[in-house]
C-alpha atoms as a PDB file:
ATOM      1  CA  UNK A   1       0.000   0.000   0.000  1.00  0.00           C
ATOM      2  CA  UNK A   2       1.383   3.458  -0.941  1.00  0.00           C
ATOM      3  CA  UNK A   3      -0.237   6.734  -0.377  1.00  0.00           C
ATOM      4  CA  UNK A   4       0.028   9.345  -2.368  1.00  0.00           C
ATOM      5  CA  UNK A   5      -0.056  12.794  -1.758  1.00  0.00           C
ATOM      6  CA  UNK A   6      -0.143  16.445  -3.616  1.00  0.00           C
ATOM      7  CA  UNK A   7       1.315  18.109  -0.707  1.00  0.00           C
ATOM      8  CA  UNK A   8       5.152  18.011  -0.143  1.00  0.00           C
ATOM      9  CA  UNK A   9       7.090  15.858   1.755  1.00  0.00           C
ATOM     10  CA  UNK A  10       7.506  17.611   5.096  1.00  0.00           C
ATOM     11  CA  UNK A  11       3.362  17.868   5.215  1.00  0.00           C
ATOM     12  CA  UNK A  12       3.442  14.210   4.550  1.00  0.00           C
ATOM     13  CA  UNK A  13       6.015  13.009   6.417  1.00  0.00           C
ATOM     14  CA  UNK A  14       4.049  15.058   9.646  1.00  0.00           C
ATOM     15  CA  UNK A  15       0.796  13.152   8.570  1.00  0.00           C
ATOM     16  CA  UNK A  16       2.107   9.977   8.642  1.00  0.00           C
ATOM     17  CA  UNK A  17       3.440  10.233  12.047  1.00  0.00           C
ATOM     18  CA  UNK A  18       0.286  11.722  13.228  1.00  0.00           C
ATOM     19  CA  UNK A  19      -1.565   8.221  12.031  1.00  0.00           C
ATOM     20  CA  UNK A  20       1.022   5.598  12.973  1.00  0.00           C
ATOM     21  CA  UNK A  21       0.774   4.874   9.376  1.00  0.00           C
ATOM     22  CA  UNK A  22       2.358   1.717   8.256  1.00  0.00           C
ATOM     23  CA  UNK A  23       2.427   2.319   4.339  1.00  0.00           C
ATOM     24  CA  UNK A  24       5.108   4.669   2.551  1.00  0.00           C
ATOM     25  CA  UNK A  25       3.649   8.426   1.632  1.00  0.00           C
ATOM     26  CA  UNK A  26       4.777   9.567  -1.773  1.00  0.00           C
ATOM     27  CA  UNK A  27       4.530  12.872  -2.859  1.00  0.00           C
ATOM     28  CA  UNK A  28       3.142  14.222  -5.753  1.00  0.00           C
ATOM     29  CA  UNK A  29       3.567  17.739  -6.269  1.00  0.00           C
ATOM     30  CA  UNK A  30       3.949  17.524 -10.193  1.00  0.00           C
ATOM     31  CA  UNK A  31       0.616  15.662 -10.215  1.00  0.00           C
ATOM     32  CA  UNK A  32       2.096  12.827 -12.493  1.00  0.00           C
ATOM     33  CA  UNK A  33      -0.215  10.240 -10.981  1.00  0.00           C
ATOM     34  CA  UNK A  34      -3.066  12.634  -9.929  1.00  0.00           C
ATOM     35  CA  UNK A  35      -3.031  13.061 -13.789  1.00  0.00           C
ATOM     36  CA  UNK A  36      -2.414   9.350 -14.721  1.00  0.00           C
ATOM     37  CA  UNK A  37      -5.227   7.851 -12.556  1.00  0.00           C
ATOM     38  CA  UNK A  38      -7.703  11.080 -13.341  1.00  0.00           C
ATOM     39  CA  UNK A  39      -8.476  11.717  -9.605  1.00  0.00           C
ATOM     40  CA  UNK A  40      -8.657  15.306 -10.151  1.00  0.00           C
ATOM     41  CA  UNK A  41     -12.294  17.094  -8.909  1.00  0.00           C
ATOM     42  CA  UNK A  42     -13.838  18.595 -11.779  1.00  0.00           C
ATOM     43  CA  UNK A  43     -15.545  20.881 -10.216  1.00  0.00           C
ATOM     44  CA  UNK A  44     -12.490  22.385  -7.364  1.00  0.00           C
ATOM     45  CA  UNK A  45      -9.704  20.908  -9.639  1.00  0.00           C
ATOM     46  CA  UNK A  46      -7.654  19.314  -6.485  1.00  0.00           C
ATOM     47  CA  UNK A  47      -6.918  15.921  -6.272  1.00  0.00           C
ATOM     48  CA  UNK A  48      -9.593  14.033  -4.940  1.00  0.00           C
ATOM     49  CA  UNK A  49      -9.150  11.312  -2.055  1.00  0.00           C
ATOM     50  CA  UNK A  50      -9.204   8.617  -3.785  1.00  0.00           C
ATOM     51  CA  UNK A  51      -7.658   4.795  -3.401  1.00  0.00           C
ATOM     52  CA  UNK A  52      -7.035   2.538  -6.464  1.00  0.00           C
ATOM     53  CA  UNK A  53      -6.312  -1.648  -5.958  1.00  0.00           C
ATOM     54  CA  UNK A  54      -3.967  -2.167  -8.263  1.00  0.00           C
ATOM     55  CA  UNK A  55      -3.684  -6.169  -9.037  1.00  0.00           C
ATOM     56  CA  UNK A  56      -1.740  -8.563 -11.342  1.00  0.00           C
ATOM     57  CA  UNK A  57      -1.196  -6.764 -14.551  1.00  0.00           C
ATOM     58  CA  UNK A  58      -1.898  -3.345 -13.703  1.00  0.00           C
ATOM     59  CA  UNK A  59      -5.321  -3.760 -13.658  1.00  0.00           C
ATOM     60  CA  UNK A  60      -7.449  -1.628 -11.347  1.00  0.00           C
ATOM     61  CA  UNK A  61      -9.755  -3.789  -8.961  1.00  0.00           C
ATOM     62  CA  UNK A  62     -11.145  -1.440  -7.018  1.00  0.00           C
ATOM     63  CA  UNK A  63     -11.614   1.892  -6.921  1.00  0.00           C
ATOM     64  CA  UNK A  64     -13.095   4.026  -3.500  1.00  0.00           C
ATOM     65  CA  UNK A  65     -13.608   7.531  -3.563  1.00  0.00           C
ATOM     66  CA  UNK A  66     -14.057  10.503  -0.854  1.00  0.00           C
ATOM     67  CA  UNK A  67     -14.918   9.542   2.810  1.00  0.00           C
ATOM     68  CA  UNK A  68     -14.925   5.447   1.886  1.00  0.00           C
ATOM     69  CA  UNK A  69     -11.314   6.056   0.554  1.00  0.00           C
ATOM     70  CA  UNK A  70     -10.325   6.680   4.203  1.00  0.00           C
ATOM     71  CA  UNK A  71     -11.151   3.259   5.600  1.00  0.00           C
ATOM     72  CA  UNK A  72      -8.577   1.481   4.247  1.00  0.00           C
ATOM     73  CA  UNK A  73     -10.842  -2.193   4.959  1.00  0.00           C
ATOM     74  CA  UNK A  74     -12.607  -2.602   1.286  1.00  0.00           C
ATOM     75  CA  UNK A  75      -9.169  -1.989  -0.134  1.00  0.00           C
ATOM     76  CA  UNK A  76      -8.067  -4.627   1.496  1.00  0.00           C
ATOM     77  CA  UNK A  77     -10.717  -7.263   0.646  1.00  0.00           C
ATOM     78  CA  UNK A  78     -10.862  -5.789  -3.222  1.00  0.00           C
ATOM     79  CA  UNK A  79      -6.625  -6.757  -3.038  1.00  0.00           C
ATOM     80  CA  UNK A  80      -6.128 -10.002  -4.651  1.00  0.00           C
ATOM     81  CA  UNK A  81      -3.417 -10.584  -2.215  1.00  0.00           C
ATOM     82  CA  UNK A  82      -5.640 -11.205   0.807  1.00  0.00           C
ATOM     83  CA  UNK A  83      -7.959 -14.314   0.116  1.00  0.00           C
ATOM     84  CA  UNK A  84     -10.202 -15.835   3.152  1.00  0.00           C
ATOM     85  CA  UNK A  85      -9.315 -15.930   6.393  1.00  0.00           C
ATOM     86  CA  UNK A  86      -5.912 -13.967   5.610  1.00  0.00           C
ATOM     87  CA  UNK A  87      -8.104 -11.054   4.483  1.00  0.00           C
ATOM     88  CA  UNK A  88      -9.450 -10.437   8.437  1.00  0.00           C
ATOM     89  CA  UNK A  89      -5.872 -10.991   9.529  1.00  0.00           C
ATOM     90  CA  UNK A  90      -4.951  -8.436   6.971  1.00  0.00           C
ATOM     91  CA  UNK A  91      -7.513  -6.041   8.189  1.00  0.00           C
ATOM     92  CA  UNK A  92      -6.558  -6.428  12.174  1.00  0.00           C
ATOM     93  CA  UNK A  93      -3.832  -3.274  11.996  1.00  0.00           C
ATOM     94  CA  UNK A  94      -5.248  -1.468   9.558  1.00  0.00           C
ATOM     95  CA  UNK A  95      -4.964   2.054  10.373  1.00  0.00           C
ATOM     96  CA  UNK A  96      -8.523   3.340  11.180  1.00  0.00           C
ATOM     97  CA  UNK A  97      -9.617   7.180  10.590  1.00  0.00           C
ATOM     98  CA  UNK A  98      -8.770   9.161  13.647  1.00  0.00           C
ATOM     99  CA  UNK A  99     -12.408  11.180  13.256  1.00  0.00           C
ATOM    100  CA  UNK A 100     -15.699  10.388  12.871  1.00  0.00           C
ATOM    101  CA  UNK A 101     -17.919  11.997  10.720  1.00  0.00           C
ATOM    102  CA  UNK A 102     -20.380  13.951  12.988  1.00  0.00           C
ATOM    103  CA  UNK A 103     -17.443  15.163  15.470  1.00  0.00           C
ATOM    104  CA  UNK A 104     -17.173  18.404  13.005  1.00  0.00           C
ATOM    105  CA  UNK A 105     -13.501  17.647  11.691  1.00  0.00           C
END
């Protein structure tokens, strides 16, 4: 799993510690992949939150957008890597949102 980021590396690097995040955090100021994988908002023109399952191939499984993007658990069952039982083990430290949606964050 890699994140990836339009803001720079310091702003990452700060988030990251902030969740306890596990994956890497690659930044993407020139908006190379923003571009690639069209996850720009059409109507704002930032990148949108967005998380793409990449599998076998470079075919994209899965694709979860806005406030599902943040749960990182459907990514997880969409990744061909994680089959049965090793798909709850998978899910077990998976970093989980540090908000909910009503506490006005």
């Amino acid at each position: 799993m890699i994140a990836v980021s339009v803001d720079d590396v310091a702003t990452l690097k700060k988030f990251r510690d902030s969740l306890s995040a596990p994956m890497h955090f690659v930044s993407d100021k020139a908006d190379v992949l923003v571009k690639a994988y069209d996850s720009k908002g059409a109507i704002t023109g930032w990148a949108k939150r967005t998380t793409f399952v990449i599998g076998e191939g470079r075919k994209v499984l899965e694709v979860q957008e806005g406030l599902e993007a943040l749960e990182p658990a459907g990514a997880i069952r969409a990744c061909s890597l994680h089959k049965g039982a090793a798909v709850e083990k998978a899910l077990e430290p998976a970093v989980k949102p540090t908000w909910a949606p009503d506490s006005g964050r």
